[in-house]
N, C-alpha and C. Protein backbone atom coordinates (compact mmCIF):
# COMPACT_ATOMS: atom_id res chain seq x y z
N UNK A 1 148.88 47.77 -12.72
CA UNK A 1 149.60 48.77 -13.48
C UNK A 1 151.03 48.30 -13.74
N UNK A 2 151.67 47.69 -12.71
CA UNK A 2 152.82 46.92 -12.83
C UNK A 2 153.26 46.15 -13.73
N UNK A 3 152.16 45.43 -14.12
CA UNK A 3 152.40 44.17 -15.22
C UNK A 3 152.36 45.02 -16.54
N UNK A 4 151.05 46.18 -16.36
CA UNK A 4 150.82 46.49 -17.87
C UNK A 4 152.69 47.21 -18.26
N UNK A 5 152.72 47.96 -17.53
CA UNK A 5 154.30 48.72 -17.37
C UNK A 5 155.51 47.83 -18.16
N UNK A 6 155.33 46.89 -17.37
CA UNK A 6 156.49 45.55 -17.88
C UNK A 6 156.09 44.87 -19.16
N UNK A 7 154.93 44.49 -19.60
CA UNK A 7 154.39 44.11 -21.00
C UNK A 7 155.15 45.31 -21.88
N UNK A 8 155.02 46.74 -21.67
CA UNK A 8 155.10 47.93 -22.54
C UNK A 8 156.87 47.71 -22.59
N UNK A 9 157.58 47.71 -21.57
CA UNK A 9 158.77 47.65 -21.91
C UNK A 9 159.23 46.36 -22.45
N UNK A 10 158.69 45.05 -21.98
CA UNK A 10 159.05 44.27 -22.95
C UNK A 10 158.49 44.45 -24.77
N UNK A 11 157.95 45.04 -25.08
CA UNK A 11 157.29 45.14 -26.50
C UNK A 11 158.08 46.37 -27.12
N UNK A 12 158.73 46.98 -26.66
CA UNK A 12 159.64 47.89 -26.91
C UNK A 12 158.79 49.56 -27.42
N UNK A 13 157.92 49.46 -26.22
CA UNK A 13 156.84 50.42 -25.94
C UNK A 13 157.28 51.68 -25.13
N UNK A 14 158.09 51.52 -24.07
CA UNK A 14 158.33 52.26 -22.67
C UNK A 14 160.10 52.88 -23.34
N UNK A 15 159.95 54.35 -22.72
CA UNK A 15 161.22 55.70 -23.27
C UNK A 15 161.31 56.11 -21.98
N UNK A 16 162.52 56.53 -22.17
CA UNK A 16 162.77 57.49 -21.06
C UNK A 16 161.45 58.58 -21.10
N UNK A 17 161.09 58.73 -19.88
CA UNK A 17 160.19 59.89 -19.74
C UNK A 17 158.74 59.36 -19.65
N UNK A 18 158.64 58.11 -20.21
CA UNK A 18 157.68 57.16 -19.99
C UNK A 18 156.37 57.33 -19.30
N UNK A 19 155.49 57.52 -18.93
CA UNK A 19 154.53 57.87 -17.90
C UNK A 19 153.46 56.43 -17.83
N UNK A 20 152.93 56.37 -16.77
CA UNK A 20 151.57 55.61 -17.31
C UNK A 20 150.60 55.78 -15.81
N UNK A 21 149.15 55.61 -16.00
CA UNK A 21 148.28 55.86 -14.81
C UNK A 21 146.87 54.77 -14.95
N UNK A 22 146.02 55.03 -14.17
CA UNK A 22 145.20 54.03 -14.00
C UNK A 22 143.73 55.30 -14.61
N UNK A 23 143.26 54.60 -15.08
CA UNK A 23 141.39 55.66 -15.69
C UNK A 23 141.37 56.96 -14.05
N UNK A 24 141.45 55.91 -13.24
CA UNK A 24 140.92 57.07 -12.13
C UNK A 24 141.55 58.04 -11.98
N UNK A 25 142.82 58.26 -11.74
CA UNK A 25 143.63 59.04 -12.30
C UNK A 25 144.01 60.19 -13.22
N UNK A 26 143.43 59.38 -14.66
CA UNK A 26 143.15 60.46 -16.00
C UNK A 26 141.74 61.06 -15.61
N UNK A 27 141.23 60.43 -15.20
CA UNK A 27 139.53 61.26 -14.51
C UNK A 27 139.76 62.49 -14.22
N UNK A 28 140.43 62.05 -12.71
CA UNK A 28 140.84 63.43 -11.76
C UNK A 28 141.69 64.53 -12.51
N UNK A 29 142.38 64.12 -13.55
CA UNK A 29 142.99 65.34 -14.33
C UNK A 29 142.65 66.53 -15.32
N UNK A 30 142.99 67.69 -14.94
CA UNK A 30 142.26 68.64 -15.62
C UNK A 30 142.67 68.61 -17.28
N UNK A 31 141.95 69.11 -18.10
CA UNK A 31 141.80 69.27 -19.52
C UNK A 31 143.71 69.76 -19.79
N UNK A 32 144.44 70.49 -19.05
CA UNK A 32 145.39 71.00 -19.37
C UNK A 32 146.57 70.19 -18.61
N UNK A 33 146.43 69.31 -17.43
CA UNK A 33 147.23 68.37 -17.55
C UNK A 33 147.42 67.02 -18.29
N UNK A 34 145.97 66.55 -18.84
CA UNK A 34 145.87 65.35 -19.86
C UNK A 34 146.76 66.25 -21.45
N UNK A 35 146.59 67.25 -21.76
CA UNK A 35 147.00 67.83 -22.21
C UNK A 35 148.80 67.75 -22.15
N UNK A 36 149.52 68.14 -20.69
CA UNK A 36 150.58 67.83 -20.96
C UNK A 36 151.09 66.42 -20.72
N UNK A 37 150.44 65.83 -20.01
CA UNK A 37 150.86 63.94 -20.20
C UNK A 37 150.68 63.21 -21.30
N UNK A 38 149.57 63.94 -22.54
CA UNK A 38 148.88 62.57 -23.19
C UNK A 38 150.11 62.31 -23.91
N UNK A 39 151.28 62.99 -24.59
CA UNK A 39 152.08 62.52 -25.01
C UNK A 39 153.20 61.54 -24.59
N UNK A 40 153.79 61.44 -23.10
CA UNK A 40 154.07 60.72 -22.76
C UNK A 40 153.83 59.41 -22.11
N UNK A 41 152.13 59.23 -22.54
CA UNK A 41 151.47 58.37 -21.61
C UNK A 41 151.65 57.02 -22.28
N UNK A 42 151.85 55.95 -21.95
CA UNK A 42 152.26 54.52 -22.50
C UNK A 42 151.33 53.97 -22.23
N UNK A 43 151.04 53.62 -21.17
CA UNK A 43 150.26 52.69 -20.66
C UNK A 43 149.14 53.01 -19.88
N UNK A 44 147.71 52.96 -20.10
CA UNK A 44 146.94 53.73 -19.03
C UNK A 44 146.01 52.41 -18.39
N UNK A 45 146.07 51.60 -17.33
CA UNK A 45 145.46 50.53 -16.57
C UNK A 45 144.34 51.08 -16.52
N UNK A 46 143.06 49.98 -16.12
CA UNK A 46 141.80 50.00 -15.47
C UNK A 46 140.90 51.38 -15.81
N UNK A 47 141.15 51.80 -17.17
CA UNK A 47 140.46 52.52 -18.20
C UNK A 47 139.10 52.29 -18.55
N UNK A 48 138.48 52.91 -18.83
CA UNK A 48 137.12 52.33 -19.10
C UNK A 48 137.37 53.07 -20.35
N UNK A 49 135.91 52.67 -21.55
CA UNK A 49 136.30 53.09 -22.93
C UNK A 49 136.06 54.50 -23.11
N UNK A 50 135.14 55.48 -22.05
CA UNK A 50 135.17 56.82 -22.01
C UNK A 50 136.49 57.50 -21.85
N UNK A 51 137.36 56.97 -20.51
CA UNK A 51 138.64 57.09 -20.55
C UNK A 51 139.58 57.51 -21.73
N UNK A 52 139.86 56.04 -22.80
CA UNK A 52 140.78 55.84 -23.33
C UNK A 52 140.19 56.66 -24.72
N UNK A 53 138.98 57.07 -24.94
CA UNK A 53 138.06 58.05 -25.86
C UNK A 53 138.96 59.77 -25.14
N UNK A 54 139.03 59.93 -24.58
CA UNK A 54 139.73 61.56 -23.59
C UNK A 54 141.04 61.31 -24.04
N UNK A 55 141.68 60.20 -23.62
CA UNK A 55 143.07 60.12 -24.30
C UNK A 55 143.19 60.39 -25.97
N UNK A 56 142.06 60.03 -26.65
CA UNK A 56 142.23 59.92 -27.70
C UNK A 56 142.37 61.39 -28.19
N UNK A 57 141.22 61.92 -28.06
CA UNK A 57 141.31 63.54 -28.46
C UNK A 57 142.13 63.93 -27.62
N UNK A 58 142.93 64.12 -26.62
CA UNK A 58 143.69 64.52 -26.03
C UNK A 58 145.17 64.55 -27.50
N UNK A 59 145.40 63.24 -27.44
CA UNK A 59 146.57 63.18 -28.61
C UNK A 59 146.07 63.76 -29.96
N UNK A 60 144.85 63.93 -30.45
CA UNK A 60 144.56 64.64 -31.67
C UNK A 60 144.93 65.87 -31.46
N UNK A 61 144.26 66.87 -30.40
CA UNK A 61 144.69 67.97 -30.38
C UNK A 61 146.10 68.50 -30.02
N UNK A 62 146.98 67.35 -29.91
CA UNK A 62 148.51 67.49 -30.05
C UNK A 62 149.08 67.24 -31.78
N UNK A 63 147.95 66.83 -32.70
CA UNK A 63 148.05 66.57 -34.21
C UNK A 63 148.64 64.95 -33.99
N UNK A 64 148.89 64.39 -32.83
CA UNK A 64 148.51 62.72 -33.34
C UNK A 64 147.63 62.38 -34.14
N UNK A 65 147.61 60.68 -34.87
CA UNK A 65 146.80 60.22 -35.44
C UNK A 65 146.57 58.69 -34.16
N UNK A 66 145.46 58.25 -34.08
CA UNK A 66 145.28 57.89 -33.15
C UNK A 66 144.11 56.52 -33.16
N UNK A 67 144.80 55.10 -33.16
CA UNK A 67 144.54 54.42 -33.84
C UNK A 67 143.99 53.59 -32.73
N UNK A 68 142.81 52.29 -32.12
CA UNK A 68 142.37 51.92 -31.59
C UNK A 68 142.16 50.25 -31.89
N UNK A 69 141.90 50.10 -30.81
CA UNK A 69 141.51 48.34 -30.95
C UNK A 69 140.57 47.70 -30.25
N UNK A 70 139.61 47.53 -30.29
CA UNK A 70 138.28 46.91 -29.61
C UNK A 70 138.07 45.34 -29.34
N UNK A 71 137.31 45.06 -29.01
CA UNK A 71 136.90 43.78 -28.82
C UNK A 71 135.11 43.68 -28.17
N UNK A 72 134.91 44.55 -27.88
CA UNK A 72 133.73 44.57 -27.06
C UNK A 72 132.63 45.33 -27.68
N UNK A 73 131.29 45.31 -27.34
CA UNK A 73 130.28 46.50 -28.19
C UNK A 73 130.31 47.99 -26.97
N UNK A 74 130.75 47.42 -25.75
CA UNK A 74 131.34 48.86 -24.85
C UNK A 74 132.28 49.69 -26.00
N UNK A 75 132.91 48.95 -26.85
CA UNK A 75 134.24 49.66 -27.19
C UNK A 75 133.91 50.72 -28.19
N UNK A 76 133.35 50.75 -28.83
CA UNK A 76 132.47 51.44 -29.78
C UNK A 76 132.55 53.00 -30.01
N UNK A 77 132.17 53.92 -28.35
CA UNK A 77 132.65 55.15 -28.19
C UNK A 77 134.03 55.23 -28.63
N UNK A 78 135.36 54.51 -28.35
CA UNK A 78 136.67 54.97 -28.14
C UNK A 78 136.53 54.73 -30.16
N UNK A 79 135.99 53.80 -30.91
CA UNK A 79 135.97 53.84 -31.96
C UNK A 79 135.87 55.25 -32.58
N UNK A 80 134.59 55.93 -32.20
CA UNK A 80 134.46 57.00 -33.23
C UNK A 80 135.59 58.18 -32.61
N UNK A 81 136.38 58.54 -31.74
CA UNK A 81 137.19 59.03 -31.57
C UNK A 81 138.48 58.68 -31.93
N UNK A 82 138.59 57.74 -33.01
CA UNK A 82 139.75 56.72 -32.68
C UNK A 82 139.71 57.37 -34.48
N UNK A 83 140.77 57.69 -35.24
CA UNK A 83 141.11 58.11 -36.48
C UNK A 83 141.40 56.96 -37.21
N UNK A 84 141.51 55.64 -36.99
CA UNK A 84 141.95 54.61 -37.06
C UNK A 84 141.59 53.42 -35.99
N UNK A 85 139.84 52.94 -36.28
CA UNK A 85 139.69 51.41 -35.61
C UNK A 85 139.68 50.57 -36.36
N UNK A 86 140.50 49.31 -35.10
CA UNK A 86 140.74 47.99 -35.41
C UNK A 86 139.60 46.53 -34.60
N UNK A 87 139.62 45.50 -35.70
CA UNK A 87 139.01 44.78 -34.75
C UNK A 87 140.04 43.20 -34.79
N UNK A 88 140.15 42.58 -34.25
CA UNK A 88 140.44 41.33 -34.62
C UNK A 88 139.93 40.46 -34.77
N UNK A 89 140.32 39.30 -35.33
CA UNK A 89 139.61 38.14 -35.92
C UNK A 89 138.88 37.75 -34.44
N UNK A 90 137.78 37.15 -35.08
CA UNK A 90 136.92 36.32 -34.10
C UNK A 90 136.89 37.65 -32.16
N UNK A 91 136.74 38.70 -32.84
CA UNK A 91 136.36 39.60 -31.49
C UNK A 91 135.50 40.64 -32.01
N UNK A 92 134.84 40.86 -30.93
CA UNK A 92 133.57 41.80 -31.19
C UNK A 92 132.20 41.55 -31.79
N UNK A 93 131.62 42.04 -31.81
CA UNK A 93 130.11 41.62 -32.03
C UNK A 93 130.21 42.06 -33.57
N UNK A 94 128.97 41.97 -34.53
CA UNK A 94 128.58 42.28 -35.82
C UNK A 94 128.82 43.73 -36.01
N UNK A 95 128.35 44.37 -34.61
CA UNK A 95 127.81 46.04 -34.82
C UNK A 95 129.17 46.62 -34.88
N UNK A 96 130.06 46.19 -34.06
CA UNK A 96 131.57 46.53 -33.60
C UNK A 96 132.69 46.52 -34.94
N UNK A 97 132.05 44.94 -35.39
CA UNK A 97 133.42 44.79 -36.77
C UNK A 97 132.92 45.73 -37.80
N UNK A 98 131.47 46.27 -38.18
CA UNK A 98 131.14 46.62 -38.94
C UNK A 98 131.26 48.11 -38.92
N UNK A 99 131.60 48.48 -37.44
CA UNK A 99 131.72 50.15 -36.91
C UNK A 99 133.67 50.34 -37.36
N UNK A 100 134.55 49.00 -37.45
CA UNK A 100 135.57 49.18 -37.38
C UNK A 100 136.18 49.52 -38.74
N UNK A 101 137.67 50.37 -39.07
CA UNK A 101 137.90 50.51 -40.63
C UNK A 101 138.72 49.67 -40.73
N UNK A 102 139.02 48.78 -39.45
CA UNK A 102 139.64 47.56 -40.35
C UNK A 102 139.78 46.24 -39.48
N UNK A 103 139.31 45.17 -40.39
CA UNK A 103 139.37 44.05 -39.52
C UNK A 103 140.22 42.87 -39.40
N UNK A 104 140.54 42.64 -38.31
CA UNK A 104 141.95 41.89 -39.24
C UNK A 104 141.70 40.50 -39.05
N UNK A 105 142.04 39.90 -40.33
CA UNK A 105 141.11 38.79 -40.44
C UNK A 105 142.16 37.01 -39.94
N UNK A 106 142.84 37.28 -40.08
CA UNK A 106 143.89 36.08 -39.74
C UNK A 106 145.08 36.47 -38.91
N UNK A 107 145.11 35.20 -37.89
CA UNK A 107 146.35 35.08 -36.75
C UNK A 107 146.52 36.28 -35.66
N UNK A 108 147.54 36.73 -35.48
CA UNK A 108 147.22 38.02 -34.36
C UNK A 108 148.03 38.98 -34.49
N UNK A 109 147.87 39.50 -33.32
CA UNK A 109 148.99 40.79 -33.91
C UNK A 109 150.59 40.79 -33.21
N UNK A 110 151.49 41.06 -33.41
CA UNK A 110 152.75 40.68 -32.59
C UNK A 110 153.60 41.74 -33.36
N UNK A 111 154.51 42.00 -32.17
CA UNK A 111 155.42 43.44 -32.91
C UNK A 111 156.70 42.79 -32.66
């Protein structure tokens, strides 16, 4: 969780008020505390794609738009919850790039 934390503030990700937790964590939380964290949540570690799918509607029903990035054919669920999936070049299977609305086809991504 440490590292992901420090990646987020180096990328100019992490605010005052900042939050971040591990899947097991967002598990144990009820519908009305994901509710008041999902907005401050940055970084969520050791997520599985059901997980980061709860986060997702979590921020919709705050009227986020809520945009995703896959690599895997696990990833797929967080896709159709995702208002906005991504795939990158040379990741994911056929079923995945073809489930995604956008694929990005050259070099990587960097902010």
């Amino acid at each position: 969780l440490r590292g992901a934390v420090t990646e987020a503030i180096n990328h100019g990700l992490w605010f005052e008020g900042a939050t971040s937790c591990e899947g097991d964590e967002w598990k144990g939380m009820s519908e009305a505390e994901r509710q008041e964290r999902c907005l401050s949540l940055r970084v969520m570690a050791m997520a599985s794609p059901t997980d980061i799918a709860s986060l997702a509607r979590s921020l919709q029903r705050k009227g986020e738009v809520v945009a995703i990035t896959g690599d895997s054919p696990c990833d797929l669920r967080m896709f159709l919850e995702a208002d906005v999936s991504m795939v990158l070049q040379g990741q994911g299977d056929d079923h995945l790039r073809g489930s995604a609305d956008v694929a990005h086809l050259g070099g990587g991504m960097s902010g």
